[in-house]
Protein backbone atom coordinates (compact mmCIF):
# COMPACT_ATOMS: atom_id res chain seq x y z
CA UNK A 1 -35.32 -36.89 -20.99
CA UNK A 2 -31.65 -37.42 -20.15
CA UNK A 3 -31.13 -36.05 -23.63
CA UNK A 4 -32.79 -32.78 -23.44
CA UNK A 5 -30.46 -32.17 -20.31
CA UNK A 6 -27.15 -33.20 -21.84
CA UNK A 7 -28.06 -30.71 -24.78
CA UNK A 8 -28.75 -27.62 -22.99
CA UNK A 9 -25.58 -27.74 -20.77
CA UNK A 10 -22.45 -26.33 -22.59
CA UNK A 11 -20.03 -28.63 -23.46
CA UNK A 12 -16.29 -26.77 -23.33
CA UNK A 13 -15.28 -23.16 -23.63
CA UNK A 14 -17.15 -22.69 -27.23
CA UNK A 15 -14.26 -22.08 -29.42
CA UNK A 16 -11.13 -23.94 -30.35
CA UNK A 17 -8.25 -22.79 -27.94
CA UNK A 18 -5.98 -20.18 -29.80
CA UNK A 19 -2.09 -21.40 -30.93
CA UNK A 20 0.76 -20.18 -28.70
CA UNK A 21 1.66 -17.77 -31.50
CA UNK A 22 -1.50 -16.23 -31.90
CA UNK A 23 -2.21 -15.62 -28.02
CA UNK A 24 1.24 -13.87 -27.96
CA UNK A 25 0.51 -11.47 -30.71
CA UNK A 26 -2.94 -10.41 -29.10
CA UNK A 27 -1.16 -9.87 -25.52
CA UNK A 28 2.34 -8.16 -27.18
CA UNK A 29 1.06 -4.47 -26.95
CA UNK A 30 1.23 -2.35 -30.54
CA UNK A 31 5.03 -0.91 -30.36
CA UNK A 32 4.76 3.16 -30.95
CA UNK A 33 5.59 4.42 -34.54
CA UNK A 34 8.08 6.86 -33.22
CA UNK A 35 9.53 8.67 -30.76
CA UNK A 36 6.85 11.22 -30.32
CA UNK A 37 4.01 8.35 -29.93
CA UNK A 38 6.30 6.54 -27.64
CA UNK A 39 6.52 9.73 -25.29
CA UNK A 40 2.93 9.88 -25.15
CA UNK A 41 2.40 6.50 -24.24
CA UNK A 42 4.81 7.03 -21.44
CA UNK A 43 2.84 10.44 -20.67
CA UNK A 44 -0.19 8.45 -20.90
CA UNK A 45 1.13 5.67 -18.61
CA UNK A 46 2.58 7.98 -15.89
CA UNK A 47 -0.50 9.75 -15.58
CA UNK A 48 -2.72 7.21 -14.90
CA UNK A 49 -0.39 5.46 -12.45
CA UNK A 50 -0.52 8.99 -10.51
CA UNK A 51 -4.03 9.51 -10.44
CA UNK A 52 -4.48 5.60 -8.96
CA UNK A 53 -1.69 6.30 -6.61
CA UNK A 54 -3.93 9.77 -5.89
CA UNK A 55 -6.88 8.13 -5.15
CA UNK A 56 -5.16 4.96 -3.13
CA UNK A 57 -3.71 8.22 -0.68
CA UNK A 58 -7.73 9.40 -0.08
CA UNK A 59 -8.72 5.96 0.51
CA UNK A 60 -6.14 4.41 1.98
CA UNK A 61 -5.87 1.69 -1.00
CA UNK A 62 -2.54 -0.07 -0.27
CA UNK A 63 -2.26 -1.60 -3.31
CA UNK A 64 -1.27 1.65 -5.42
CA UNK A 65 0.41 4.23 -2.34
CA UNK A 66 3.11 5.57 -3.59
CA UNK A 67 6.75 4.65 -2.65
CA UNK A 68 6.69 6.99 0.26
CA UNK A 69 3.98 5.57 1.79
CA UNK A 70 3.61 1.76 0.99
CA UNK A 71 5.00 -1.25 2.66
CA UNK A 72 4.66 -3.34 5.95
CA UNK A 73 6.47 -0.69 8.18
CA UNK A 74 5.18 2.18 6.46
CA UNK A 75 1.72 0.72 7.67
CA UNK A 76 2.61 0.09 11.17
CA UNK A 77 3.89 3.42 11.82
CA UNK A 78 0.87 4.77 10.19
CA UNK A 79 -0.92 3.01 12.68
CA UNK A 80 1.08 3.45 15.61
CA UNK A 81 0.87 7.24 15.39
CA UNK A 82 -3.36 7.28 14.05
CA UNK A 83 -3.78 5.46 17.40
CA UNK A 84 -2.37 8.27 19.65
CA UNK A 85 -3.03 11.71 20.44
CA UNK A 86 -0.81 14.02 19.30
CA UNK A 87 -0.23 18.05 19.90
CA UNK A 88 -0.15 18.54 16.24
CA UNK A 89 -3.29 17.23 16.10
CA UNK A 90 -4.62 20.49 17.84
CA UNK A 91 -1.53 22.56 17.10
CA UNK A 92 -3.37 24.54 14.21
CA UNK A 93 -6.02 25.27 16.48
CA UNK A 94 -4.02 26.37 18.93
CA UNK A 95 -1.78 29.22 16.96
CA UNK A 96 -5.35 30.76 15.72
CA UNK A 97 -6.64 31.18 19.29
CA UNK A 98 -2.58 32.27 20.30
CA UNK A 99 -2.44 34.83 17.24
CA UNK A 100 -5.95 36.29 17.89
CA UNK A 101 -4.51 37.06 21.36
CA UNK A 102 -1.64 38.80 19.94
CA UNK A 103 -4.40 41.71 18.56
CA UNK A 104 -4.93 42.73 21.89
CA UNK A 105 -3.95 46.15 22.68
CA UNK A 106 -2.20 44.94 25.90
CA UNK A 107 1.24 44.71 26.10
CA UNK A 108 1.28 42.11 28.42
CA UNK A 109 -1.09 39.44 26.61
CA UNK A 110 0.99 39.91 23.47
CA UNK A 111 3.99 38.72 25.53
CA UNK A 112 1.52 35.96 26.92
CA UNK A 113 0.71 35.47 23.39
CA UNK A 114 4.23 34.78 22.56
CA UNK A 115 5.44 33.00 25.27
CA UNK A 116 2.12 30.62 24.38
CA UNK A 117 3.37 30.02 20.63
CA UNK A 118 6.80 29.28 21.67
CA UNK A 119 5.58 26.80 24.21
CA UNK A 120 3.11 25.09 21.23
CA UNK A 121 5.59 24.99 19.12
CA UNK A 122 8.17 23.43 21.73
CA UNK A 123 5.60 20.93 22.67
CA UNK A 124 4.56 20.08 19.12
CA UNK A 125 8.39 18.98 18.28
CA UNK A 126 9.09 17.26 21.80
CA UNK A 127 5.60 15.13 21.62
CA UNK A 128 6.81 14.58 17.53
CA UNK A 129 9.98 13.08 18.45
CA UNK A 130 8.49 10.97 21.13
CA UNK A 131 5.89 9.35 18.82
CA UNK A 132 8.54 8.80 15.93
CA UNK A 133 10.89 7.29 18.24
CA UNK A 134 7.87 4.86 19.95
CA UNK A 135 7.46 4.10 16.00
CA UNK A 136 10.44 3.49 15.37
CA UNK A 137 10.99 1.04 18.13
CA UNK A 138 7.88 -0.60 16.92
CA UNK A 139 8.84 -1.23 13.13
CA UNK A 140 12.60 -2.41 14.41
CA UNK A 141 10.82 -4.80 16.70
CA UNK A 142 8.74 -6.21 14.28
CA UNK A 143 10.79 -5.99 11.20
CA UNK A 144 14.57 -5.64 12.00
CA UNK A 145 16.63 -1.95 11.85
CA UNK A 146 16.83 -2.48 7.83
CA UNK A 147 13.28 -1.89 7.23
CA UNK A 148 13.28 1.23 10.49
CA UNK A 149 15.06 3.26 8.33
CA UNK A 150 13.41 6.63 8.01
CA UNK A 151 10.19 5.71 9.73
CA UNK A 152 10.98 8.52 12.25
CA UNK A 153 11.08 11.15 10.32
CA UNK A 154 7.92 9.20 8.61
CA UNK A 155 5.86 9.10 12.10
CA UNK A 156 6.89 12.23 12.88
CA UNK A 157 5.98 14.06 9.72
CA UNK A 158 2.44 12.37 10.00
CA UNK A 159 2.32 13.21 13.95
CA UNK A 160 2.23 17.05 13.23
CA UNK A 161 -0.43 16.62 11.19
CA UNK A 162 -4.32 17.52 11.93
CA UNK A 163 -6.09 13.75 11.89
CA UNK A 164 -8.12 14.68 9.28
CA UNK A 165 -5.71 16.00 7.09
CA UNK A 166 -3.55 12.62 7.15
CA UNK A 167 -3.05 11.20 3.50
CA UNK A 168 -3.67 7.71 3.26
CA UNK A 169 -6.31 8.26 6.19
CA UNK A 170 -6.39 6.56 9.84
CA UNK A 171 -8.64 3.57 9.69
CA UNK A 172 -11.96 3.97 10.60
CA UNK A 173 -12.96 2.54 14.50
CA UNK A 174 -16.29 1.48 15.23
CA UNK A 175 -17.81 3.23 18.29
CA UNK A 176 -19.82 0.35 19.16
CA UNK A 177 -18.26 -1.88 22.36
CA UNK A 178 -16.96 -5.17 20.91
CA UNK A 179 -19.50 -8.02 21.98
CA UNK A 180 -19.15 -11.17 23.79
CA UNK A 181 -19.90 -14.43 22.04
């Protein structure tokens, strides 16, 4: 009986293990022909790394982001910024309603209308700078001023922007209360 067990169970990996030479020549990739199948390879290449880092930007994928969006600090200001509200979250919103009011025939709501866009726009930059510089703070805190460098304009850039329309994407928050164990 102890026989019929020892039998059945594999013993090893099946095959003899491969000399050093032979594993490098199946891992050493096939060198192009010429300069014309070496450019296509490179074609090839660059094209697949952009559509990976295309799809890491729609799902937030950190492994493939490109260079303007990956990294530690990159990641906190993302997240420093996705938690607040921001006035360029609504901003878009905001002209359309402002330049619908410009059609009106009267004078003074088109002045209205104007004085409205300017103020918008205003608030859109002031509340902007305020959340890249809170970002900023954030990243230098965490991370030292080397690795703060351009995560204002970074936070700010990303501030402006509609929620929804933010490339990689805000994490997703649960609704549901946290519960008590």
């Amino acid at each position: 009986m102890l026989a019929a067990v020892t039998e059945e169970a594999p013993v090893g990996k099946g095959r003899p293990t491969p000399k050093r030479r032979d594993a490098r020549k199946q891992r050493r990739l096939a060198a192009p022909a010429n300069r014309k199948e070496a450019a296509a390879l490179r074609r090839q290449r660059l094209r697949d790394q952009r559509s990976l880092q295309r799809q890491a930007l729609q799902t937030g994928d950190e492994r493939h982001l490109p260079a303007r969006d990956a990294g530690p600090a990159k990641k906190l200001a993302r997240d420093y910024v996705d938690k607040r509200f921001t006035m360029g979250q609504i901003f878009f919103g905001m002209i359309i309603i402002v330049f619908g009011l410009a059609f009106v025939p009267t004078p003074a709501v088109i002045a209205v209308a104007n004085l409205l866009v300017l103020a918008v726009f205003l608030g859109v930059v002031i509340d902007a700078v305020r959340v890249g510089r809170g970002a900023r703070r954030a990243v230098e805190e965490k991370y030292g001023a080397k690795d703060a460098t351009g995560i204002m304009a970074y936070a700010m850039l990303r501030s402006m922007q509609p929620k929804r329309m933010r490339r990689p994407p805000a994490p997703k928050t649960s609704s549901a209360p946290p519960t008590a164990h």
